[in-house]
N, C-alpha and C. Protein backbone atom coordinates (compact mmCIF):
# COMPACT_ATOMS: atom_id res chain seq x y z
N UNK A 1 99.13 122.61 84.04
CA UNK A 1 99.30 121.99 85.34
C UNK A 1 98.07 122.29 86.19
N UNK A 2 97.72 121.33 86.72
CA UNK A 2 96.41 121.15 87.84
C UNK A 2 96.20 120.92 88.91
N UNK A 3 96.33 122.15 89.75
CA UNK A 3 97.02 121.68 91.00
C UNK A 3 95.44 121.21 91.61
N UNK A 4 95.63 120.28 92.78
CA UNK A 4 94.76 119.72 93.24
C UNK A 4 94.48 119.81 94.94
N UNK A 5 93.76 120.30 95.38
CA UNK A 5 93.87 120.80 96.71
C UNK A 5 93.11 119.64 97.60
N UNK A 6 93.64 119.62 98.91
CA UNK A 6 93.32 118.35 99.70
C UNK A 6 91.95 117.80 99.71
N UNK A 7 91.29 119.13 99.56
CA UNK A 7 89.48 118.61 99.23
C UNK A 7 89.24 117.54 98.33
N UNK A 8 89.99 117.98 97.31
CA UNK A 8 89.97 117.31 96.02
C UNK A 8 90.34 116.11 95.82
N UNK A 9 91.75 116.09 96.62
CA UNK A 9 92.40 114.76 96.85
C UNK A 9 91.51 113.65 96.97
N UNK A 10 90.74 114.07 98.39
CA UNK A 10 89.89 113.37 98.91
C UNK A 10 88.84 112.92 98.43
N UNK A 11 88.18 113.89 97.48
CA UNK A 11 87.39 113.47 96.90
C UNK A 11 87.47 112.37 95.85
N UNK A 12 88.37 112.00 95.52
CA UNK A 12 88.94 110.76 94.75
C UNK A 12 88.45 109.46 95.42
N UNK A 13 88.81 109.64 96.19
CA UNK A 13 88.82 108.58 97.07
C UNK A 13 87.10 107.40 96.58
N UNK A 14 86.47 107.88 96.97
CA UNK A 14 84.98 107.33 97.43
C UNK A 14 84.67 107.41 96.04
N UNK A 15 85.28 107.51 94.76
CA UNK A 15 84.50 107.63 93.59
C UNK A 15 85.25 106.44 92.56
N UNK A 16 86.69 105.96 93.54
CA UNK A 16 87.26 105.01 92.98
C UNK A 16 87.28 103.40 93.39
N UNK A 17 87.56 102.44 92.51
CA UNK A 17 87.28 101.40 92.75
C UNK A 17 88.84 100.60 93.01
N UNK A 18 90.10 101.22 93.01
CA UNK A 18 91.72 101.40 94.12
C UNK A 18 92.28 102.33 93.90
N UNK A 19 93.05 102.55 94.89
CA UNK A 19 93.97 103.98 95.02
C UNK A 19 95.16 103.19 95.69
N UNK A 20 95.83 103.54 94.88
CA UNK A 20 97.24 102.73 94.94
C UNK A 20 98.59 104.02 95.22
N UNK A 21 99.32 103.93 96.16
CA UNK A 21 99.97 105.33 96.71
C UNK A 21 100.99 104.74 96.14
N UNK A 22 102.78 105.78 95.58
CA UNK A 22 104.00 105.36 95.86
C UNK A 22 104.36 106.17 96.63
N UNK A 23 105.03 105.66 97.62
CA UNK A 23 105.56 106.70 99.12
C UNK A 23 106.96 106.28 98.66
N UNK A 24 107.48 107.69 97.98
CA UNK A 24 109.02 107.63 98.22
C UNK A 24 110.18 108.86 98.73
N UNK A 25 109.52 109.33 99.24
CA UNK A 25 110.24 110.56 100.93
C UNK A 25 110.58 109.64 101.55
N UNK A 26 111.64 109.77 101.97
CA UNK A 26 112.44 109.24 103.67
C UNK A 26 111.88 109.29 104.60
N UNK A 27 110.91 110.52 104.79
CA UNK A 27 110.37 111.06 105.63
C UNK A 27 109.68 112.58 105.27
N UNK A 28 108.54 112.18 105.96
CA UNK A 28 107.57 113.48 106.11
C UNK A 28 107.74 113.79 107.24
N UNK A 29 107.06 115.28 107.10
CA UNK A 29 107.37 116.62 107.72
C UNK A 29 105.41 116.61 107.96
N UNK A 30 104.45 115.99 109.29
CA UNK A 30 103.04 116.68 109.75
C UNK A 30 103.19 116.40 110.84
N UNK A 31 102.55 117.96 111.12
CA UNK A 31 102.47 118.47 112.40
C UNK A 31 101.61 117.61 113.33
N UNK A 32 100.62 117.05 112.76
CA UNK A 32 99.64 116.19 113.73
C UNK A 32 100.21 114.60 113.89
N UNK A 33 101.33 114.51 113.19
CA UNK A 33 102.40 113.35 113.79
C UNK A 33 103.36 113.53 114.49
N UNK A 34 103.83 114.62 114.92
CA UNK A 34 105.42 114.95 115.68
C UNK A 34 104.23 114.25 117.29
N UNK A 35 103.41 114.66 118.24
CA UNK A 35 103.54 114.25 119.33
C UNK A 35 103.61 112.39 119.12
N UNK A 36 102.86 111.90 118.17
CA UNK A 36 102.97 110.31 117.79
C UNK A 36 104.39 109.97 117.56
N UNK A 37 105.14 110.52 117.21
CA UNK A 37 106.80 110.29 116.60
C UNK A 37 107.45 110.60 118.23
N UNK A 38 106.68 111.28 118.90
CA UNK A 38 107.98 111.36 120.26
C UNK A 38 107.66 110.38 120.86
N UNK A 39 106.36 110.03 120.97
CA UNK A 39 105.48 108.93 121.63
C UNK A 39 106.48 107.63 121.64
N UNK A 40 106.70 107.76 120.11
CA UNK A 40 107.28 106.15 119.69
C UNK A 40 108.61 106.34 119.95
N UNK A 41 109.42 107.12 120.10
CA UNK A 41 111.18 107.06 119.97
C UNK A 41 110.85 106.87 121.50
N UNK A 42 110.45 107.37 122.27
CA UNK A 42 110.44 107.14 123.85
C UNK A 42 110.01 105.95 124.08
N UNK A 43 109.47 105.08 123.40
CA UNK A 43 109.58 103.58 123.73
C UNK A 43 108.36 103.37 123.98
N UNK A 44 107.02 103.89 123.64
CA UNK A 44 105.79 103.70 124.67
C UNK A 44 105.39 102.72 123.71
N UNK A 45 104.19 101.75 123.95
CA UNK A 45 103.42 101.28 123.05
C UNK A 45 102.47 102.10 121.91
N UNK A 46 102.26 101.20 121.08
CA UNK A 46 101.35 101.56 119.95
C UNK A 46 99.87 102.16 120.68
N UNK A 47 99.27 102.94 120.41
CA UNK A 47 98.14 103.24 121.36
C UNK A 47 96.79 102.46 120.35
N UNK A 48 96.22 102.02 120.83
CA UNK A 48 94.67 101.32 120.65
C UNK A 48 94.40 101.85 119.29
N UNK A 49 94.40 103.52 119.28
CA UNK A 49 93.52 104.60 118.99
C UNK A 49 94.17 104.90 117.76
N UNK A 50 95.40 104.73 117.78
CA UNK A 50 96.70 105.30 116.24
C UNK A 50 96.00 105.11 115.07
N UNK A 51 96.13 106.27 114.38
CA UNK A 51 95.21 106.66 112.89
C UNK A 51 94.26 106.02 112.70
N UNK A 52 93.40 106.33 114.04
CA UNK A 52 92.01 105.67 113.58
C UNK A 52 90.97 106.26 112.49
N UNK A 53 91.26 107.85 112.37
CA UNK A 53 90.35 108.70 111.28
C UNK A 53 91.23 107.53 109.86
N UNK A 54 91.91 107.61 109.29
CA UNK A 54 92.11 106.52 108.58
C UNK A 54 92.22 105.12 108.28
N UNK A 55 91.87 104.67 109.59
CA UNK A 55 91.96 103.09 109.20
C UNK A 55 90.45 102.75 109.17
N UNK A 56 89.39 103.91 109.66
CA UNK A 56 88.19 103.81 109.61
C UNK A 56 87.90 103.61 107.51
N UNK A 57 88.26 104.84 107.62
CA UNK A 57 87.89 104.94 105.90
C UNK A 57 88.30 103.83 105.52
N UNK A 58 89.77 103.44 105.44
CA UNK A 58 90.10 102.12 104.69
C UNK A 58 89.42 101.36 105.16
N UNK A 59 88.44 100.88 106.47
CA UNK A 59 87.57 99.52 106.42
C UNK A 59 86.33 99.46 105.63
N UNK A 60 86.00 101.36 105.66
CA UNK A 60 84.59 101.23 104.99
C UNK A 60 84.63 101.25 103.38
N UNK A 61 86.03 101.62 102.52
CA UNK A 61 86.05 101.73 101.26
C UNK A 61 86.29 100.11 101.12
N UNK A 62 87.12 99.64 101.81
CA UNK A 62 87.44 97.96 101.33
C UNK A 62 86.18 97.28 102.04
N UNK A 63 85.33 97.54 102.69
CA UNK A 63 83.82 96.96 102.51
C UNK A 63 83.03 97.31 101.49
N UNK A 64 83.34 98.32 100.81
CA UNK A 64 82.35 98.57 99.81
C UNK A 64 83.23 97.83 98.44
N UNK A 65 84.28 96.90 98.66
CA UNK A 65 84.99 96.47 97.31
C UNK A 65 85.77 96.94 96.92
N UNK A 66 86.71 97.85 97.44
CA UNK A 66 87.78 98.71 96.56
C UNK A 66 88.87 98.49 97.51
N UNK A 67 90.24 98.74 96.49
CA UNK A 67 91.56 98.34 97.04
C UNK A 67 92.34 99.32 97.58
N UNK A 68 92.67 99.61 98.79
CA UNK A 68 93.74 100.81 98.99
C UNK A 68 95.09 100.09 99.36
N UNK A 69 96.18 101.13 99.08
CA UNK A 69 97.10 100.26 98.79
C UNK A 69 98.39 101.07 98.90
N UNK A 70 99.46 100.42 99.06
CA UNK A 70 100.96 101.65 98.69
C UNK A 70 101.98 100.63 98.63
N UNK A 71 103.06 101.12 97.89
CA UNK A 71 104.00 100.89 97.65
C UNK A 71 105.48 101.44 98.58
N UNK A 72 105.60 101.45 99.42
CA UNK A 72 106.77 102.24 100.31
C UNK A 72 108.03 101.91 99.89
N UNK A 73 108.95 102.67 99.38
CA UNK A 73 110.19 102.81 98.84
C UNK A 73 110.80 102.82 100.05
N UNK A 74 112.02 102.01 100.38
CA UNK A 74 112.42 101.98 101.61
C UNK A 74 113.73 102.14 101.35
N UNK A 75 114.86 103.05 102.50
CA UNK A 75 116.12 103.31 102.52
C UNK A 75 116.52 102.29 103.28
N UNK A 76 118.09 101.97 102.93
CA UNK A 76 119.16 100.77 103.79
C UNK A 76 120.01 101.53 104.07
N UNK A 77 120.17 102.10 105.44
CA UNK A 77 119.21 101.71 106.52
C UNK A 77 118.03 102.41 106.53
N UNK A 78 117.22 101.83 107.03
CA UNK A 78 115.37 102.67 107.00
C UNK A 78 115.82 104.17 107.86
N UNK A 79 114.98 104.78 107.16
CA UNK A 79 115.34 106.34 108.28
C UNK A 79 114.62 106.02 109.66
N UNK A 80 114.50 106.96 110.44
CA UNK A 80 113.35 106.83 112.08
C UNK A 80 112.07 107.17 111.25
N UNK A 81 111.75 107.89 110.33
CA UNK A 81 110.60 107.88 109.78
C UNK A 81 109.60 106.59 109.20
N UNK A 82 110.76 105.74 108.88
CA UNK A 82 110.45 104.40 108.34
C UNK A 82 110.32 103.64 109.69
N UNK A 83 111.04 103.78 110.84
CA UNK A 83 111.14 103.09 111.43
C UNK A 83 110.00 103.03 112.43
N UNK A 84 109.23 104.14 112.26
CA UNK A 84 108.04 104.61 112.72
C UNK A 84 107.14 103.91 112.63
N UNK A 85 106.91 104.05 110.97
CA UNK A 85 105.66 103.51 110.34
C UNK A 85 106.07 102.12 110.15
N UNK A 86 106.61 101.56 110.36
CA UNK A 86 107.06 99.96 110.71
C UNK A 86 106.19 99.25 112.13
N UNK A 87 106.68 100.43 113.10
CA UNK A 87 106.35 99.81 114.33
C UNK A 87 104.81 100.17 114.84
N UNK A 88 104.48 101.27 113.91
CA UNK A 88 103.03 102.07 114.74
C UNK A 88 102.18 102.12 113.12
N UNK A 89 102.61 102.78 112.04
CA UNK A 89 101.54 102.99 111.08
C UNK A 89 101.41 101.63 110.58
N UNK A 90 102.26 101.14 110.04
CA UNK A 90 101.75 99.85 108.91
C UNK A 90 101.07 99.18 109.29
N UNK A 91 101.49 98.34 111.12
CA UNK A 91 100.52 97.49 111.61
C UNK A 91 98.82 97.73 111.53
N UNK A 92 98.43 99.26 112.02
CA UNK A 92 97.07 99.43 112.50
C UNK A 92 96.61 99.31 110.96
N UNK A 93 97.24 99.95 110.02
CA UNK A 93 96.80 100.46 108.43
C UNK A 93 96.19 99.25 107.87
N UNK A 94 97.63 97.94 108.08
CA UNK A 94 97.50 96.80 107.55
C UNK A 94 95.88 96.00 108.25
N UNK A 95 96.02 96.23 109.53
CA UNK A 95 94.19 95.64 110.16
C UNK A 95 93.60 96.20 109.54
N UNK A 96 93.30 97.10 109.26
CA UNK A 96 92.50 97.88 108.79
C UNK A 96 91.72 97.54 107.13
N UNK A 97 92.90 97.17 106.79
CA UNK A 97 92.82 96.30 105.19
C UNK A 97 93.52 97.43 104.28
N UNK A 98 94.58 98.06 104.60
CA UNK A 98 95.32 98.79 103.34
C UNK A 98 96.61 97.72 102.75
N UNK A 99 96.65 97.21 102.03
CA UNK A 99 97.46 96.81 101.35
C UNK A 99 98.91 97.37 100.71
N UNK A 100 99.89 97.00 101.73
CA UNK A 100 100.99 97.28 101.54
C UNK A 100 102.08 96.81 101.10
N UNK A 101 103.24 97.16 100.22
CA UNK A 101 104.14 96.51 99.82
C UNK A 101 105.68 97.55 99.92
N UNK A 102 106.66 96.22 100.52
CA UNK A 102 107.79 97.18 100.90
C UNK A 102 108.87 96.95 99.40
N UNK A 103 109.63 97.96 99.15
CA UNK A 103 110.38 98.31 97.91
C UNK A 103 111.76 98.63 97.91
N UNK A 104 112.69 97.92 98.08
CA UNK A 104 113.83 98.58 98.92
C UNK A 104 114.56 100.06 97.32
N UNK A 105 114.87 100.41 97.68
CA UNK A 105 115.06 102.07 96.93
C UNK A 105 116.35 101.45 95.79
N UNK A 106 117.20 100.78 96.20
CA UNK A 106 118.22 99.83 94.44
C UNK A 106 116.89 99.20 94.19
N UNK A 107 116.16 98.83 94.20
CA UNK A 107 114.93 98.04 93.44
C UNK A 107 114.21 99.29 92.69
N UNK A 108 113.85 100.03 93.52
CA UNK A 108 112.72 101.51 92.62
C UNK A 108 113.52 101.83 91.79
N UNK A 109 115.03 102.02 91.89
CA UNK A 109 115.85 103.27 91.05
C UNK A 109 116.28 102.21 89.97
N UNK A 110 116.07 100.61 90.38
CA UNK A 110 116.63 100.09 89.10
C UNK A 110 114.72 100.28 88.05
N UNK A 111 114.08 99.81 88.47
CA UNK A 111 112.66 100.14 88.20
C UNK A 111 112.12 101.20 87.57
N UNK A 112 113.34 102.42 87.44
CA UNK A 112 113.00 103.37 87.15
C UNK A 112 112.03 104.47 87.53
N UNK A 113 111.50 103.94 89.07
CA UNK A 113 110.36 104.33 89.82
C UNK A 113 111.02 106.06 89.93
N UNK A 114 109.55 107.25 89.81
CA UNK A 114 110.39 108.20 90.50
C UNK A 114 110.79 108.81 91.62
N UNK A 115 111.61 109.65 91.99
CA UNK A 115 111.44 109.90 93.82
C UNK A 115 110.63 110.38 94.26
N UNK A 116 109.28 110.69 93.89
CA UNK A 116 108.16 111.50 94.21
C UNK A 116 107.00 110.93 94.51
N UNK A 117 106.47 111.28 95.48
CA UNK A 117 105.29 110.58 95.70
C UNK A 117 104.18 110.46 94.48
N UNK A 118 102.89 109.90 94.84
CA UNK A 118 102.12 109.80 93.52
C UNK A 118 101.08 108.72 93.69
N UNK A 119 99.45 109.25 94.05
CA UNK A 119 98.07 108.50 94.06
C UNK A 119 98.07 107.85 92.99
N UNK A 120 97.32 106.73 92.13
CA UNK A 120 96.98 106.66 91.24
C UNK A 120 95.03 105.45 91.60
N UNK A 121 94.57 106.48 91.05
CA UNK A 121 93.12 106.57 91.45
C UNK A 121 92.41 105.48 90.04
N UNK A 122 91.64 104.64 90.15
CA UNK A 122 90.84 104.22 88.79
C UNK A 122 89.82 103.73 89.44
N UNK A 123 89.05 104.08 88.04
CA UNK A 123 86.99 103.49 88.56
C UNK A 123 87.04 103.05 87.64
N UNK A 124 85.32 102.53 87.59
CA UNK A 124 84.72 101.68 86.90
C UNK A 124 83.86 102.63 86.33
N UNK A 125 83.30 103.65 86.23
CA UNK A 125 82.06 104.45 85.85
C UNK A 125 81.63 103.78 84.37
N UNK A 126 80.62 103.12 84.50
CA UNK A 126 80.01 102.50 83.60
C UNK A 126 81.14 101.94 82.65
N UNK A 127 82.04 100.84 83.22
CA UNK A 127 83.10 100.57 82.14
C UNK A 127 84.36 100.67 81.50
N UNK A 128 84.12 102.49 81.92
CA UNK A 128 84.80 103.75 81.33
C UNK A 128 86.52 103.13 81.48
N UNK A 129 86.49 102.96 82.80
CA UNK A 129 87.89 102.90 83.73
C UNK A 129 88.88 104.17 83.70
N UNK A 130 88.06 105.38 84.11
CA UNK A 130 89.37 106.57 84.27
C UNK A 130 90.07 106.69 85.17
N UNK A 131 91.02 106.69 84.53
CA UNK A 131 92.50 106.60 85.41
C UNK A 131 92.64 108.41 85.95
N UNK A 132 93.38 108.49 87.03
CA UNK A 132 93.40 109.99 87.97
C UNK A 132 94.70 109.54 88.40
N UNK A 133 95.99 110.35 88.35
CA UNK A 133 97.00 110.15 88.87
C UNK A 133 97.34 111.53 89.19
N UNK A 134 97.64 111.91 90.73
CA UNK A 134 98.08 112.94 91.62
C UNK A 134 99.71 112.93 92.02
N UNK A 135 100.33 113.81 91.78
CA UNK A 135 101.64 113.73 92.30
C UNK A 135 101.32 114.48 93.25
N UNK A 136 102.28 114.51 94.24
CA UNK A 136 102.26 114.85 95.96
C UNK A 136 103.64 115.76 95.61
N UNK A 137 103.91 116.53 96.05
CA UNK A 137 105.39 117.25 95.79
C UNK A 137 105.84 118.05 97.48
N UNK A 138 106.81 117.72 97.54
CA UNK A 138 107.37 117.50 98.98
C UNK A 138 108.77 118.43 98.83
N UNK A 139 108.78 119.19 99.96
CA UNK A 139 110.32 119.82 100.14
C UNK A 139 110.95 118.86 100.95
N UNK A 140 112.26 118.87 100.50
CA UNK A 140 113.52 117.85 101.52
C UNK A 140 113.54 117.81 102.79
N UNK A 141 112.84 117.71 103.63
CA UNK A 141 112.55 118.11 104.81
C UNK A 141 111.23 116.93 105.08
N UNK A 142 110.38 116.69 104.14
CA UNK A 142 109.11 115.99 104.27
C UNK A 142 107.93 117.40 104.45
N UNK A 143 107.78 118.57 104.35
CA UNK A 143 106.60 118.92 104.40
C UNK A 143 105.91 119.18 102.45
N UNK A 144 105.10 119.24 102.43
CA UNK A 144 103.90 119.21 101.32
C UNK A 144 104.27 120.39 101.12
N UNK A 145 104.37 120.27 99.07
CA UNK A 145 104.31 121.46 98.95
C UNK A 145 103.00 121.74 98.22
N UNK A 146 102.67 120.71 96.90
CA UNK A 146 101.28 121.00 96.83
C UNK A 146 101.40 119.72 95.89
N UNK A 147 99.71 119.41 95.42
CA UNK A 147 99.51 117.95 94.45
C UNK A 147 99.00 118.25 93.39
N UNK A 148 99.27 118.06 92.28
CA UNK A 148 99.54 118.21 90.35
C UNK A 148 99.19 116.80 90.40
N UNK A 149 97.73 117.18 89.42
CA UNK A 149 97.24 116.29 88.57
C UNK A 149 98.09 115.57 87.37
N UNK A 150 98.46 114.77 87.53
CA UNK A 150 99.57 114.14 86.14
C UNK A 150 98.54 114.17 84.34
N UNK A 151 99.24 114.38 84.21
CA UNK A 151 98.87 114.28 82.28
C UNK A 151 98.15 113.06 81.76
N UNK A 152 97.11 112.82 80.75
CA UNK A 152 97.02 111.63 80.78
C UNK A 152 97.91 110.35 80.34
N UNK A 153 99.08 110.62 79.60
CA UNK A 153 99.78 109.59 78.96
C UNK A 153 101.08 109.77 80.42
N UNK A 154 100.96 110.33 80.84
CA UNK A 154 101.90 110.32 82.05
C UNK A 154 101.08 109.50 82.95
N UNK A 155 99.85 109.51 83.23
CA UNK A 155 99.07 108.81 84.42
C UNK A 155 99.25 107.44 83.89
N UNK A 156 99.43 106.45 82.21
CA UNK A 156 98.96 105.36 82.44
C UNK A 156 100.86 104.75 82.62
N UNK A 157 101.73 105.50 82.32
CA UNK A 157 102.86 105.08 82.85
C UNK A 157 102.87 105.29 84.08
N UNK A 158 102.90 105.98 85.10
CA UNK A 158 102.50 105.41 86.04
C UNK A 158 102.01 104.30 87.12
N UNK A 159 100.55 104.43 86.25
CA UNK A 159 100.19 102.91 86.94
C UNK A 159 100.73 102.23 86.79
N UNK A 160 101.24 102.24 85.19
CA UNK A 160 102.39 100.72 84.83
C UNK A 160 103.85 100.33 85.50
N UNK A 161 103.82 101.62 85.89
CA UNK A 161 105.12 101.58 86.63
C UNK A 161 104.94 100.90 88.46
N UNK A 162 103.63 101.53 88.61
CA UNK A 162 103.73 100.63 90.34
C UNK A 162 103.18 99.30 90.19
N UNK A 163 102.48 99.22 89.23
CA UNK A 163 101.58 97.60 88.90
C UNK A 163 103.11 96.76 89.04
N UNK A 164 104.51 97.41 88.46
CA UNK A 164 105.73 96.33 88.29
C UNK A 164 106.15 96.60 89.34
N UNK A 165 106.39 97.62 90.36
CA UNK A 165 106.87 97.77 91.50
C UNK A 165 106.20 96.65 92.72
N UNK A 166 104.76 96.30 92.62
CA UNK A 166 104.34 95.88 93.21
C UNK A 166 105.17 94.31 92.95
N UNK A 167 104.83 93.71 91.95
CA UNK A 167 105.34 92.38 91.49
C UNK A 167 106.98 92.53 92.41
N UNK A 168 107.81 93.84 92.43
CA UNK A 168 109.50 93.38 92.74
C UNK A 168 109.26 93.65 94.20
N UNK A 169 108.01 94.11 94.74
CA UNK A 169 108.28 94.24 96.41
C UNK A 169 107.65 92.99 97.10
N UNK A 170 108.01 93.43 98.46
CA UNK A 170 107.39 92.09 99.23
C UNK A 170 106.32 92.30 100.10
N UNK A 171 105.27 91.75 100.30
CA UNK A 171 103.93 92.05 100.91
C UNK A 171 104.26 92.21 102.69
N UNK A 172 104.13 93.45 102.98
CA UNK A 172 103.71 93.83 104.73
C UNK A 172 103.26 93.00 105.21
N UNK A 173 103.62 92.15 106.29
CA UNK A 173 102.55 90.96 107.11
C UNK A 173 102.80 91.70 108.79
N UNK A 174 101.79 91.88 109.23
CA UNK A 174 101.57 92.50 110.57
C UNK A 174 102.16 91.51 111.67
């Protein structure tokens, strides 16, 4: 097992040609979102400014040609966590150019999708196409517990598994 620390995470990023997320927590547990989460249950508007350190990156990786992307597993009824990133994250993410697709959770579990989050990273390096798949591992609560590099015959099920998730969800329109 390979655990992978946020540096690392990141470093994926800029070396791949898409990074395709499955978000399937109800809800996360970060600290630098609780004042944004009171923001929004109190009714205020979306602010100008909302995850701009990320919607920056996603304009400059999808200018340089590469796809970012997620899959969001969604509960009936959506939690306030969902209901969040509905009203404040997806919109700015989606300008931004992240490519999103919603999944309602009888669709993942018939899909066989698992409940765990999970990057799945691929390049081009001369051809090669190596695949990088990160699991995210989360206590019931939504906080991080740490991210494990997946195996390689585990990473290409994976992809295969959100490549079909994508086909049964329906595309985010802002």
């Amino acid at each position: 097992m390979t655990v992978v620390d946020s540096a690392d995470l990141s470093a994926l990023f800029p070396r791949c040609r898409s990074a395709w997320r499955l978000e399937a927590q109800p809800t996360y547990t970060v600290a630098s979102e609780r004042p944004k989460i009171d923001r929004w249950r109190a009714g205020e508007p979306r602010p100008a400014d909302h995850n701009t350190a990320w919607g920056d990156r996603i304009r400059a990786w999808t200018a340089e040609g590469k796809t970012i992307g997620r899959v969001r597993v969604e509960s009936e009824p959506l939690t306030e966590y969902q209901q969040y990133q509905h009203a404040w994250t997806f919109p700015a993410n989606s300008a931004a150019g992240e490519v999103l697709y919603l999944l309602e959770a009888a669709t993942a579990n018939e899909l066989g999708l698992p409940p765990q989050d999970f990057w799945v990273f691929e390049t081009d390096d001369v051809g090669s196409g190596e695949l990088s798949v990160v699991w995210l591992n989360f206590r019931p609560d939504g906080t991080i517990i740490d991210r494990v590099l997946a195996e390689p015959e585990e990473a290409v099920r994976l992809r295969e598994l959100l490549v079909v998730a994508r086909g049964r969800a329906r595309r985010f329109e802002a």
